[in-house]
PDB file of N, CA and C in Angstrom:
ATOM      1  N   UNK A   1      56.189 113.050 124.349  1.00  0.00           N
ATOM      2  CA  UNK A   1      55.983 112.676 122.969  1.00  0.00           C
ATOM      3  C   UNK A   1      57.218 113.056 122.137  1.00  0.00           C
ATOM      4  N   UNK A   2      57.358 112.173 121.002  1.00  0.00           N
ATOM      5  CA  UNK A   2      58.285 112.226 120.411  1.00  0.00           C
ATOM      6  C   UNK A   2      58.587 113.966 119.012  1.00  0.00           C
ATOM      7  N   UNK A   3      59.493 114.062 118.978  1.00  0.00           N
ATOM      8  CA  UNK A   3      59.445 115.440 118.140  1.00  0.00           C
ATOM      9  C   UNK A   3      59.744 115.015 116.943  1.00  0.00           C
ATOM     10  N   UNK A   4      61.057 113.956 116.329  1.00  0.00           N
ATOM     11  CA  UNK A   4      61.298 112.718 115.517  1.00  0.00           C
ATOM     12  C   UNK A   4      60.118 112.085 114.535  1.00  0.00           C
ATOM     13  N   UNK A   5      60.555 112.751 113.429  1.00  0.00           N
ATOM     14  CA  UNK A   5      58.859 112.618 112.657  1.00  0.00           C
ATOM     15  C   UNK A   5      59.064 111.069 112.091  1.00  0.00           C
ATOM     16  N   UNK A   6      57.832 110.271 112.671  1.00  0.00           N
ATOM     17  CA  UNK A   6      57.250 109.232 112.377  1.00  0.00           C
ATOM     18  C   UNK A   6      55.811 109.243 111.008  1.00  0.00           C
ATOM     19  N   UNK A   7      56.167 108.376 110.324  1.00  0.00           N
ATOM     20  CA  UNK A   7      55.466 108.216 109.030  1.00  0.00           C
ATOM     21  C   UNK A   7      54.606 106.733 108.884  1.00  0.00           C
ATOM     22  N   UNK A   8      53.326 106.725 108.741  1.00  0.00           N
ATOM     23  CA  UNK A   8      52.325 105.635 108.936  1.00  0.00           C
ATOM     24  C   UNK A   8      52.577 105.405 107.246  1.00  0.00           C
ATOM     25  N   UNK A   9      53.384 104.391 106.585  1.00  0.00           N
ATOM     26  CA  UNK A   9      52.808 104.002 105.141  1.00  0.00           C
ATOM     27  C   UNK A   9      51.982 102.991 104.669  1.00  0.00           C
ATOM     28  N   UNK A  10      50.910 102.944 103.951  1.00  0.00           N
ATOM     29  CA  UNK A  10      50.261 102.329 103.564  1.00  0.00           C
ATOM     30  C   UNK A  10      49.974 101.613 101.862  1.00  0.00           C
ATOM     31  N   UNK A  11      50.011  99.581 101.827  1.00  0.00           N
ATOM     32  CA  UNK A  11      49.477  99.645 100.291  1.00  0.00           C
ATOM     33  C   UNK A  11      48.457  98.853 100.804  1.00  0.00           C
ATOM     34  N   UNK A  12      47.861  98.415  99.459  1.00  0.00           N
ATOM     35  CA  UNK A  12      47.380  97.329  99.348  1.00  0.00           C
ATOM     36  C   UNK A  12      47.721  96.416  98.479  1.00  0.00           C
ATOM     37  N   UNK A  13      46.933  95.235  98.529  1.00  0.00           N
ATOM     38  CA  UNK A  13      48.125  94.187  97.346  1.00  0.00           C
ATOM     39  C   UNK A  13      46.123  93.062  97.576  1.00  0.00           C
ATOM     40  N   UNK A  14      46.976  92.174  96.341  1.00  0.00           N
ATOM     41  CA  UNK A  14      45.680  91.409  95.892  1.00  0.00           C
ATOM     42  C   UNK A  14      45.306  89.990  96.607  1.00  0.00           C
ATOM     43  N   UNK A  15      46.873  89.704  97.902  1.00  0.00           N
ATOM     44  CA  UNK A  15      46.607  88.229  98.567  1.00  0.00           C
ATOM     45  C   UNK A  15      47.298  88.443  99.685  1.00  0.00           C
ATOM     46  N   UNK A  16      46.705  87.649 100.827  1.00  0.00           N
ATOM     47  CA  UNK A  16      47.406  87.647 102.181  1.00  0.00           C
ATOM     48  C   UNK A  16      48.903  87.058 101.974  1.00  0.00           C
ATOM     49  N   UNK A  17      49.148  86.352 101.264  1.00  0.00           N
ATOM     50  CA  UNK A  17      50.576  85.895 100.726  1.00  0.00           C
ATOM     51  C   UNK A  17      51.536  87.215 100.494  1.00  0.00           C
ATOM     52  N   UNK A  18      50.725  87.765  99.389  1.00  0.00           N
ATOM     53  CA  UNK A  18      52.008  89.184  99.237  1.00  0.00           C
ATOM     54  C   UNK A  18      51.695  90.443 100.267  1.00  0.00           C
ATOM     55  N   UNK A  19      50.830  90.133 100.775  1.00  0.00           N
ATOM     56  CA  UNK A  19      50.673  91.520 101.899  1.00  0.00           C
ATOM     57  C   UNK A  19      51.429  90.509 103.459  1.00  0.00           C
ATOM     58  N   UNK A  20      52.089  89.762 103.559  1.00  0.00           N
ATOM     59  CA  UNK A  20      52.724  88.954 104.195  1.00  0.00           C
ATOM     60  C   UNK A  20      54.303  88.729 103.958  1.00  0.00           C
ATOM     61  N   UNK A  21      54.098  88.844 103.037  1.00  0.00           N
ATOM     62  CA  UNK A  21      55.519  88.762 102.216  1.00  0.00           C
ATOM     63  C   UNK A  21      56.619  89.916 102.211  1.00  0.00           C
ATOM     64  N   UNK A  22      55.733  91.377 101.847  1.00  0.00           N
ATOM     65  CA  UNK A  22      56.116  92.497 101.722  1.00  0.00           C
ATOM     66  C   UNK A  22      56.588  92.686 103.512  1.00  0.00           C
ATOM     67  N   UNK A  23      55.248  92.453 104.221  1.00  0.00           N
ATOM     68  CA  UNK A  23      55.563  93.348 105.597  1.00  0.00           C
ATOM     69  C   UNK A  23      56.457  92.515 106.324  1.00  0.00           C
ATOM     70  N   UNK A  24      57.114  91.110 106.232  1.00  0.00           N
ATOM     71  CA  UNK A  24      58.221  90.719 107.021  1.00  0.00           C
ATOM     72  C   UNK A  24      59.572  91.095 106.034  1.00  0.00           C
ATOM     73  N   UNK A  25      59.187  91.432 104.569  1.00  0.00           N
ATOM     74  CA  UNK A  25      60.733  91.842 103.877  1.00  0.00           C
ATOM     75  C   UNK A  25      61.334  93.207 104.282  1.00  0.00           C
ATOM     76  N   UNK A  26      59.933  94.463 104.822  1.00  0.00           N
ATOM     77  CA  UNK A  26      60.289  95.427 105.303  1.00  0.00           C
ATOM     78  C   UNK A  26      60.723  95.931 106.718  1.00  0.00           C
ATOM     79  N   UNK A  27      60.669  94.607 107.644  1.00  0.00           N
ATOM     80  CA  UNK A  27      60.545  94.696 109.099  1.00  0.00           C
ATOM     81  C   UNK A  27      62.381  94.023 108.447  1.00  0.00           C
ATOM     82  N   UNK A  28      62.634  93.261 108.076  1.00  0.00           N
ATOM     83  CA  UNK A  28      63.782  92.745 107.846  1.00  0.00           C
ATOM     84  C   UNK A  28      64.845  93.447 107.518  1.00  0.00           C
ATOM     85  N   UNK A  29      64.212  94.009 106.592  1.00  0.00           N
ATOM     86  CA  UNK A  29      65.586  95.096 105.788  1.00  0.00           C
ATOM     87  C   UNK A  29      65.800  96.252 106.760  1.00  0.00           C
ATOM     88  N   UNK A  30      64.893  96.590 107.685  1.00  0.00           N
ATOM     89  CA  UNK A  30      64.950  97.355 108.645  1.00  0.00           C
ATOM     90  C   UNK A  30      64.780  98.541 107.921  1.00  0.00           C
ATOM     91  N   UNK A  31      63.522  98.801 107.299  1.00  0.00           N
ATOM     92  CA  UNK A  31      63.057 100.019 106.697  1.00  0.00           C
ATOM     93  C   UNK A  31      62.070  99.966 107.447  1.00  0.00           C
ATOM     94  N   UNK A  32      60.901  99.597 108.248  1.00  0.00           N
ATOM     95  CA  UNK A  32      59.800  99.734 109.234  1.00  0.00           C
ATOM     96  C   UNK A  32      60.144  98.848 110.542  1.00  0.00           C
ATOM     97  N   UNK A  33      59.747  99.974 111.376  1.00  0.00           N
ATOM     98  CA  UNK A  33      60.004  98.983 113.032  1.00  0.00           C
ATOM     99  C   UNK A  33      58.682  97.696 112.855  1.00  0.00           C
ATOM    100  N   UNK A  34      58.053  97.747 112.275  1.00  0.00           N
ATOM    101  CA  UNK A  34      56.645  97.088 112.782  1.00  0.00           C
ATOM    102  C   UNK A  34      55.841  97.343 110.966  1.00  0.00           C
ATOM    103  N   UNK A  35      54.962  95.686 111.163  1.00  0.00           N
ATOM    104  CA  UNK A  35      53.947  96.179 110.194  1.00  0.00           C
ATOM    105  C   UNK A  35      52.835  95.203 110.290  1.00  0.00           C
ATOM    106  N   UNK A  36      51.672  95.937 109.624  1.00  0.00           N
ATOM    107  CA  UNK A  36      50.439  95.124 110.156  1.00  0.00           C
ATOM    108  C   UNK A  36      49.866  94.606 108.779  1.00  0.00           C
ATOM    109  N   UNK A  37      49.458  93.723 108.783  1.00  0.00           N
ATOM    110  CA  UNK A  37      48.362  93.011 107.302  1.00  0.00           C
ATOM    111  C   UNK A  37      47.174  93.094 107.937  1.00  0.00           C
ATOM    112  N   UNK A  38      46.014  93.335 107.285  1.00  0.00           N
ATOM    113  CA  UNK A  38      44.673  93.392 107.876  1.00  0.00           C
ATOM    114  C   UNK A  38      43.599  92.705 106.714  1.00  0.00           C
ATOM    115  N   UNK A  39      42.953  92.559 106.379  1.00  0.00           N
ATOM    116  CA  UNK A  39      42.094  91.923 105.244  1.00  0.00           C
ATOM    117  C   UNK A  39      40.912  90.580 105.698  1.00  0.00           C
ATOM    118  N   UNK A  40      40.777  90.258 104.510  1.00  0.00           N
ATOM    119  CA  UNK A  40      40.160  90.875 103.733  1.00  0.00           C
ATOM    120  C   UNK A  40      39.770  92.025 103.627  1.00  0.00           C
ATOM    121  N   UNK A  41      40.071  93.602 102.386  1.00  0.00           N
ATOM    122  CA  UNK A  41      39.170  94.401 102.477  1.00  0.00           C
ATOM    123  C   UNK A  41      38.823  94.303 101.013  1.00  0.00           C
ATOM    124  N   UNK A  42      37.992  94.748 100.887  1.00  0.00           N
ATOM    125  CA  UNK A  42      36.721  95.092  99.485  1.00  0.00           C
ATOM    126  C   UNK A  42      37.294  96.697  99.094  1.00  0.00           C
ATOM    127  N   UNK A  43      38.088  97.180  98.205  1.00  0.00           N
ATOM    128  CA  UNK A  43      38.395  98.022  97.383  1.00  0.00           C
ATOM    129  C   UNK A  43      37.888  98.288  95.740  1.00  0.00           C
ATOM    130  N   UNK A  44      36.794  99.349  95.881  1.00  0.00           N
ATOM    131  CA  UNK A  44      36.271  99.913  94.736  1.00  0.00           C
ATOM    132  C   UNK A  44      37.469 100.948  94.022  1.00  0.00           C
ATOM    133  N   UNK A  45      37.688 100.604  92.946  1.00  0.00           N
ATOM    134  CA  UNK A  45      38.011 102.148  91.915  1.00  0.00           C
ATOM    135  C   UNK A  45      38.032 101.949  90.512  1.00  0.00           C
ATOM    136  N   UNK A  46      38.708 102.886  89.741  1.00  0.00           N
ATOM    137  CA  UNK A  46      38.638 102.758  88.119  1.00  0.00           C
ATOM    138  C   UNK A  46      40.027 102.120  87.756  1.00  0.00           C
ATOM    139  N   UNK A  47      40.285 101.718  87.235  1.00  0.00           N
ATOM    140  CA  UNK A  47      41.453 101.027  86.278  1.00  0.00           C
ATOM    141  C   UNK A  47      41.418 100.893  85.411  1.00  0.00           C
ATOM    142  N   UNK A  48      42.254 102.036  83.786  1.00  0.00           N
ATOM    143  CA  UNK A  48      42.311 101.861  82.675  1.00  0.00           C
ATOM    144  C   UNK A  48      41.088 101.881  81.840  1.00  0.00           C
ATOM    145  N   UNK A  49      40.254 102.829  82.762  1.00  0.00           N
ATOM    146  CA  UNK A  49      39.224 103.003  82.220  1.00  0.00           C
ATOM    147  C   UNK A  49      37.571 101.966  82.792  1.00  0.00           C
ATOM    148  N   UNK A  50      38.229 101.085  83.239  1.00  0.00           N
ATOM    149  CA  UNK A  50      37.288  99.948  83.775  1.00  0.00           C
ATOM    150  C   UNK A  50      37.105 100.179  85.748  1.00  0.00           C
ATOM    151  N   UNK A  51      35.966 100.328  85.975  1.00  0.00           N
ATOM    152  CA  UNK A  51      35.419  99.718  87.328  1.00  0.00           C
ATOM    153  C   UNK A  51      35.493  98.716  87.995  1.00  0.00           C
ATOM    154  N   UNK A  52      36.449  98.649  89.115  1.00  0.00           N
ATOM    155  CA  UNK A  52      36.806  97.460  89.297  1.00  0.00           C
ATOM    156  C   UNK A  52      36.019  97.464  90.721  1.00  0.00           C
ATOM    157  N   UNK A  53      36.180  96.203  91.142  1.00  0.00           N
ATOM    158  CA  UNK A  53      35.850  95.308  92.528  1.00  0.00           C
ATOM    159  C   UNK A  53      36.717  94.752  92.727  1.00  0.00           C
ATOM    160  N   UNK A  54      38.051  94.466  93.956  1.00  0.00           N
ATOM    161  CA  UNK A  54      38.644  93.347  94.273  1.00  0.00           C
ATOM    162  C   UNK A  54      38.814  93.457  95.822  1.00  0.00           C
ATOM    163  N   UNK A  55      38.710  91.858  95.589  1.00  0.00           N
ATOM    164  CA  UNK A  55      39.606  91.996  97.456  1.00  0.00           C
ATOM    165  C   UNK A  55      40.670  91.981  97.473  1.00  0.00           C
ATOM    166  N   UNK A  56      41.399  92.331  98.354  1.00  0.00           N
ATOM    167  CA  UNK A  56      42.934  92.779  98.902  1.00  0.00           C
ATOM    168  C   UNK A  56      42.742  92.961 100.248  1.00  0.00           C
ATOM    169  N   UNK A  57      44.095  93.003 100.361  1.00  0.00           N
ATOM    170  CA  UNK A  57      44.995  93.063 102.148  1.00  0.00           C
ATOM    171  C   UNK A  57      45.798  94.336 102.287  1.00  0.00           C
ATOM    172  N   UNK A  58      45.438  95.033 103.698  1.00  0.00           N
ATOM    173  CA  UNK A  58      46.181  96.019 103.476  1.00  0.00           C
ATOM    174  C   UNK A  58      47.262  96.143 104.269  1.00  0.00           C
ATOM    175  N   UNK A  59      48.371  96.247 104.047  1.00  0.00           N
ATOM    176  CA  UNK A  59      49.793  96.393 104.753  1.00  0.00           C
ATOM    177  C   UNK A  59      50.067  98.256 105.088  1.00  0.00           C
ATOM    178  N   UNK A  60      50.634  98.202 106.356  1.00  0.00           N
ATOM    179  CA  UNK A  60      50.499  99.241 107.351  1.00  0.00           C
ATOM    180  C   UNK A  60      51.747  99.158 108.073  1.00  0.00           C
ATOM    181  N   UNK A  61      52.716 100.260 107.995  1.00  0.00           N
ATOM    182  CA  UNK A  61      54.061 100.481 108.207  1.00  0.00           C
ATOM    183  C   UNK A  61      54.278 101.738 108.923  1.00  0.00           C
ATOM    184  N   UNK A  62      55.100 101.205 109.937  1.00  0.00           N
ATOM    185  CA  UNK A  62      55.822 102.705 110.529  1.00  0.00           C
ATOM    186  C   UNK A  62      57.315 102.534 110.879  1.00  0.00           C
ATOM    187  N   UNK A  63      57.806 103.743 110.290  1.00  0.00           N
ATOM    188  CA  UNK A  63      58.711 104.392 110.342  1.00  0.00           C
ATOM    189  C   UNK A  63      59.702 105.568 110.328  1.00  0.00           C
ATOM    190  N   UNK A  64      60.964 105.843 110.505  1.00  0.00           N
ATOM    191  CA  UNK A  64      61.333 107.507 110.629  1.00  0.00           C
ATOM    192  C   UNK A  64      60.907 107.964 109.488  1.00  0.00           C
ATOM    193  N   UNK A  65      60.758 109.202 109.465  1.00  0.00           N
ATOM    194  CA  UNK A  65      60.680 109.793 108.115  1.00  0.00           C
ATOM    195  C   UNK A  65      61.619 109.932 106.531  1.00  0.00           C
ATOM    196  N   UNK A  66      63.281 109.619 107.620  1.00  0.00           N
ATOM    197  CA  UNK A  66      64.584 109.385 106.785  1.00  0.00           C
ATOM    198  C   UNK A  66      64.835 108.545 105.780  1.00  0.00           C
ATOM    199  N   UNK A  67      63.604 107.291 106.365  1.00  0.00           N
ATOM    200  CA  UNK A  67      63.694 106.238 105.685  1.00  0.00           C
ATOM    201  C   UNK A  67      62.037 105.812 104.862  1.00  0.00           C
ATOM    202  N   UNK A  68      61.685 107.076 104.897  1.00  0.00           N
ATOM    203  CA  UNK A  68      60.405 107.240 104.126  1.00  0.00           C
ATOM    204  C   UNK A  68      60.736 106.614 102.556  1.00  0.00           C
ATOM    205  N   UNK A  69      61.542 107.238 101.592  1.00  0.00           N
ATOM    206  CA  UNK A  69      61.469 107.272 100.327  1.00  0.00           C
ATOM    207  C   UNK A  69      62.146 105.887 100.302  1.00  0.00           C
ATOM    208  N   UNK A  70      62.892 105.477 100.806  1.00  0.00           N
ATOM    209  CA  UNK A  70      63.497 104.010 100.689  1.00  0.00           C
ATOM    210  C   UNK A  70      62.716 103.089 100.698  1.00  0.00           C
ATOM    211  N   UNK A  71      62.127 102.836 101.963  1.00  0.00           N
ATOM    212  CA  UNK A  71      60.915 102.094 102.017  1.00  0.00           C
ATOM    213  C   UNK A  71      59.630 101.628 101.033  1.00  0.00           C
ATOM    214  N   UNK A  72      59.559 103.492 100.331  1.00  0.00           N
ATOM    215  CA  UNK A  72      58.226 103.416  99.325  1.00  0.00           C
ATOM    216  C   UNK A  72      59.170 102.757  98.370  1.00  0.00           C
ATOM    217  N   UNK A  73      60.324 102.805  97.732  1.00  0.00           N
ATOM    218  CA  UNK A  73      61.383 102.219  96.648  1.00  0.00           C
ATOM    219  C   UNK A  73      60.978 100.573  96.405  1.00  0.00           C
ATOM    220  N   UNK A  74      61.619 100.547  98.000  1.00  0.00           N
ATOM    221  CA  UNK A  74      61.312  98.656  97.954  1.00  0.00           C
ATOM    222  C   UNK A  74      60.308  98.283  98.072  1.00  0.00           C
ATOM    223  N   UNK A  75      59.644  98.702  98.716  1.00  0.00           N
ATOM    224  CA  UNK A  75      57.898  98.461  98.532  1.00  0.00           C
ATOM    225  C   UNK A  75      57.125  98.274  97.192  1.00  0.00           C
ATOM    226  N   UNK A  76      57.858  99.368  96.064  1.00  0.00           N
ATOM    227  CA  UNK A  76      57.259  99.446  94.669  1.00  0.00           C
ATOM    228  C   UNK A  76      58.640  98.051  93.723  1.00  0.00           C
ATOM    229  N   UNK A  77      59.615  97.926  94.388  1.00  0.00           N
ATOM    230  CA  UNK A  77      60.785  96.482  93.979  1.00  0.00           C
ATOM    231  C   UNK A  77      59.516  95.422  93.933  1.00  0.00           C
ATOM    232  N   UNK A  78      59.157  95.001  95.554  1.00  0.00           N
ATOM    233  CA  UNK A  78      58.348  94.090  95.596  1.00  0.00           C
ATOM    234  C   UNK A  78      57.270  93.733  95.381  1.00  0.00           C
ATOM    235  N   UNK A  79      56.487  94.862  94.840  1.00  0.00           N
ATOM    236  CA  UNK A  79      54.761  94.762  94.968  1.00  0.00           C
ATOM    237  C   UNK A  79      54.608  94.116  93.226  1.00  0.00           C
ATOM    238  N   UNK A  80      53.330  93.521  93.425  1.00  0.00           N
ATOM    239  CA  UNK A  80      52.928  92.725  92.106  1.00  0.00           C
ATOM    240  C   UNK A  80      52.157  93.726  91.221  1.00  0.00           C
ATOM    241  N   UNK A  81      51.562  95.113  91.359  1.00  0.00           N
ATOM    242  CA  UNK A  81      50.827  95.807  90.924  1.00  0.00           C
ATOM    243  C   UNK A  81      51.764  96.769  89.804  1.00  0.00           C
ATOM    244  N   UNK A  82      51.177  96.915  88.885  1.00  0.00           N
ATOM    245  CA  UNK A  82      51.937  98.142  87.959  1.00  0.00           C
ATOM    246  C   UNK A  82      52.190  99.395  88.996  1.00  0.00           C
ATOM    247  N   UNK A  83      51.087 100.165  89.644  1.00  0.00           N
ATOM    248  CA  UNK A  83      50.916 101.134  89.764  1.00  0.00           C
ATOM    249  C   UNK A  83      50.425 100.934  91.617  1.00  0.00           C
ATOM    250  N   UNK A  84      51.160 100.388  92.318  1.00  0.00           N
ATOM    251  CA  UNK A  84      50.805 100.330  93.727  1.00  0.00           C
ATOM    252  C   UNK A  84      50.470 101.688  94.516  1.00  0.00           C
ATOM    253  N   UNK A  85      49.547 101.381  95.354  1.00  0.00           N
ATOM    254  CA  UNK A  85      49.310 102.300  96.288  1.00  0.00           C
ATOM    255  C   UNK A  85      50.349 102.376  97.214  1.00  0.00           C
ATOM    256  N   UNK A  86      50.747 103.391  97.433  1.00  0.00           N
ATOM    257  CA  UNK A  86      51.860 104.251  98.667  1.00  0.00           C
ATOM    258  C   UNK A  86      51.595 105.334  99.125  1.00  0.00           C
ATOM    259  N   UNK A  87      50.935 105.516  99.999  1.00  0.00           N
ATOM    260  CA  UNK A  87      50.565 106.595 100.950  1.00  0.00           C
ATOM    261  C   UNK A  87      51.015 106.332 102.021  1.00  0.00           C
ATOM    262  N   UNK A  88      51.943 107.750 102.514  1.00  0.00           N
ATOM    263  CA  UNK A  88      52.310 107.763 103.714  1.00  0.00           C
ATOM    264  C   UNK A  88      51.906 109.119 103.797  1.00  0.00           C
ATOM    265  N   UNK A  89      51.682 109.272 105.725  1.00  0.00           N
ATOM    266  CA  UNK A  89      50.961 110.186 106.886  1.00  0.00           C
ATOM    267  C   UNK A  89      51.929 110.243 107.756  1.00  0.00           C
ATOM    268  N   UNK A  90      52.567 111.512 107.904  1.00  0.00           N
ATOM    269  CA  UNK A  90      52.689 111.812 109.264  1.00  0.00           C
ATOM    270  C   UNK A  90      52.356 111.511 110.212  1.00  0.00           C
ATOM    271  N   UNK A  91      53.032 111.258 110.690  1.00  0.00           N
ATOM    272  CA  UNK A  91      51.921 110.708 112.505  1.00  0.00           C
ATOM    273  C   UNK A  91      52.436 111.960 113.281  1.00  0.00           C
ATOM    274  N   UNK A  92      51.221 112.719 114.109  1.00  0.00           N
ATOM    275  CA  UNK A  92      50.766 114.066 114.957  1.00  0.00           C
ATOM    276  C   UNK A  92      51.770 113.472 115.965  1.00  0.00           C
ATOM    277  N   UNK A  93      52.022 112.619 116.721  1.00  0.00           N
ATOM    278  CA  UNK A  93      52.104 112.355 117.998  1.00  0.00           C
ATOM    279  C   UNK A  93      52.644 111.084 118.268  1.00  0.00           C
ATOM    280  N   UNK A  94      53.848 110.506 118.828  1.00  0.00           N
ATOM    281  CA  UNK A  94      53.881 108.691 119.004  1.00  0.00           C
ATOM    282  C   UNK A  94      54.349 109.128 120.502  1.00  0.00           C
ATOM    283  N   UNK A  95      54.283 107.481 121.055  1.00  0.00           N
ATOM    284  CA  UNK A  95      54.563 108.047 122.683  1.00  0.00           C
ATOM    285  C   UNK A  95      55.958 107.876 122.697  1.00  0.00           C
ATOM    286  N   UNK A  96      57.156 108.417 123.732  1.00  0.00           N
ATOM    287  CA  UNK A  96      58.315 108.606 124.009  1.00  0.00           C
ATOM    288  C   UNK A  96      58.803 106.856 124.025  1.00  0.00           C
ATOM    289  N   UNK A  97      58.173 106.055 124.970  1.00  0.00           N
ATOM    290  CA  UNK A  97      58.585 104.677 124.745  1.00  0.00           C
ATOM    291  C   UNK A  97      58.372 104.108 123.136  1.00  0.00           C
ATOM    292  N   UNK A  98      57.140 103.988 122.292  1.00  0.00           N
ATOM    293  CA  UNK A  98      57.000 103.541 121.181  1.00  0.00           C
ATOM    294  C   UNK A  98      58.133 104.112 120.483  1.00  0.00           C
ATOM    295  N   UNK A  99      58.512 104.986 120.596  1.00  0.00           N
ATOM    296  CA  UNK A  99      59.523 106.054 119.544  1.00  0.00           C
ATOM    297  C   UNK A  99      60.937 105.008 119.747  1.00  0.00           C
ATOM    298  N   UNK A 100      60.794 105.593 121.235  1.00  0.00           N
ATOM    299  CA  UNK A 100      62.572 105.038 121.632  1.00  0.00           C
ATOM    300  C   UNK A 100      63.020 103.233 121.000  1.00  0.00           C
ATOM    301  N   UNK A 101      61.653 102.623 120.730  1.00  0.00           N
ATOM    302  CA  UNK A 101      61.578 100.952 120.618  1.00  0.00           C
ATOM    303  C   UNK A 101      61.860 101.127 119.160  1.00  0.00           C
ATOM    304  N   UNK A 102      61.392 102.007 118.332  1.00  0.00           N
ATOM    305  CA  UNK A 102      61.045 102.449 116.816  1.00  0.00           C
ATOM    306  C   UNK A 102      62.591 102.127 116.413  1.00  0.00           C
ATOM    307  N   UNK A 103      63.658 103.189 116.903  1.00  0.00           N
ATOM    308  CA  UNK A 103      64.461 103.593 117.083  1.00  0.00           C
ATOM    309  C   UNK A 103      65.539 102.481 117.264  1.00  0.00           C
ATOM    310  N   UNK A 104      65.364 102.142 118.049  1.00  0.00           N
ATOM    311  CA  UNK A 104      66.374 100.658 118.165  1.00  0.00           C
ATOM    312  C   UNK A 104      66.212  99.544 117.450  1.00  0.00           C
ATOM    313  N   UNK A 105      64.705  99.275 116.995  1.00  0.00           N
ATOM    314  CA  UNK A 105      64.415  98.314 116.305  1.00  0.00           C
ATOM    315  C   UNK A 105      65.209  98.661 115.006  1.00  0.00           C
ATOM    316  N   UNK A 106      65.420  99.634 114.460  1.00  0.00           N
ATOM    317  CA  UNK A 106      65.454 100.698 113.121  1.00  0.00           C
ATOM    318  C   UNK A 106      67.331 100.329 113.073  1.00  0.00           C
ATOM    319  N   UNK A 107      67.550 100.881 114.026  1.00  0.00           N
ATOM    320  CA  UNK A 107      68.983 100.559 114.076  1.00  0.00           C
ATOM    321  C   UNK A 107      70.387  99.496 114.260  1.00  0.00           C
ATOM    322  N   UNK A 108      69.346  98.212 114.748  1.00  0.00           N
ATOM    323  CA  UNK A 108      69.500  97.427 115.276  1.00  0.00           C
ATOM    324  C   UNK A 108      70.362  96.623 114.011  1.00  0.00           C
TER     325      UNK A 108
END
């Protein structure tokens, strides 16, 4: 296993268009080896005081940790939201091959 700290980031966004959009601009610029869109999901919270309901797509990124704050940068360049979600996680553990692919993809 890799020792090379790997970072899972996560948004969401309001259409498969921009959660599509974002994760091939970040595989491109070579700020994430890889990224996933998943959706429809159903996201409850408050906004500005109001209770919201919407659907959204959620985009799912990995990369070194070096290139953590860059990533969240352009991520918040491109996203349509005032106030986007950006959470990134440590990842405990990636395997020695996934890492080494991470790595080249990253550098490439």
């Amino acid at each position: 296993m890799s020792e090379v700290p790997v970072v899972q980031i996560t948004t969401t966004v309001n259409s498969e268009e921009e959660a599509c959009r974002i994760a091939e601009a970040v595989v491109n610029k070579k700020l994430a080896a890889c990224a996933q869109v998943t959706g429809p999901i159903i996201s409850y919270y408050t906004w500005k005081g109001e209770q919201c309901r919407e659907k959204e797509w959620h985009v799912s990124m990995k990369t070194v940790k070096s290139l953590e704050l860059r990533l969240m940068d352009f991520i918040t360049e491109l996203h349509t939201y005032e106030t986007p979600e950006l959470i990134s996680v440590l990842v405990e553990s990636v395997s020695e091959a996934y890492f080494e692919w991470m790595l080249q993809v990253l550098e490439e």
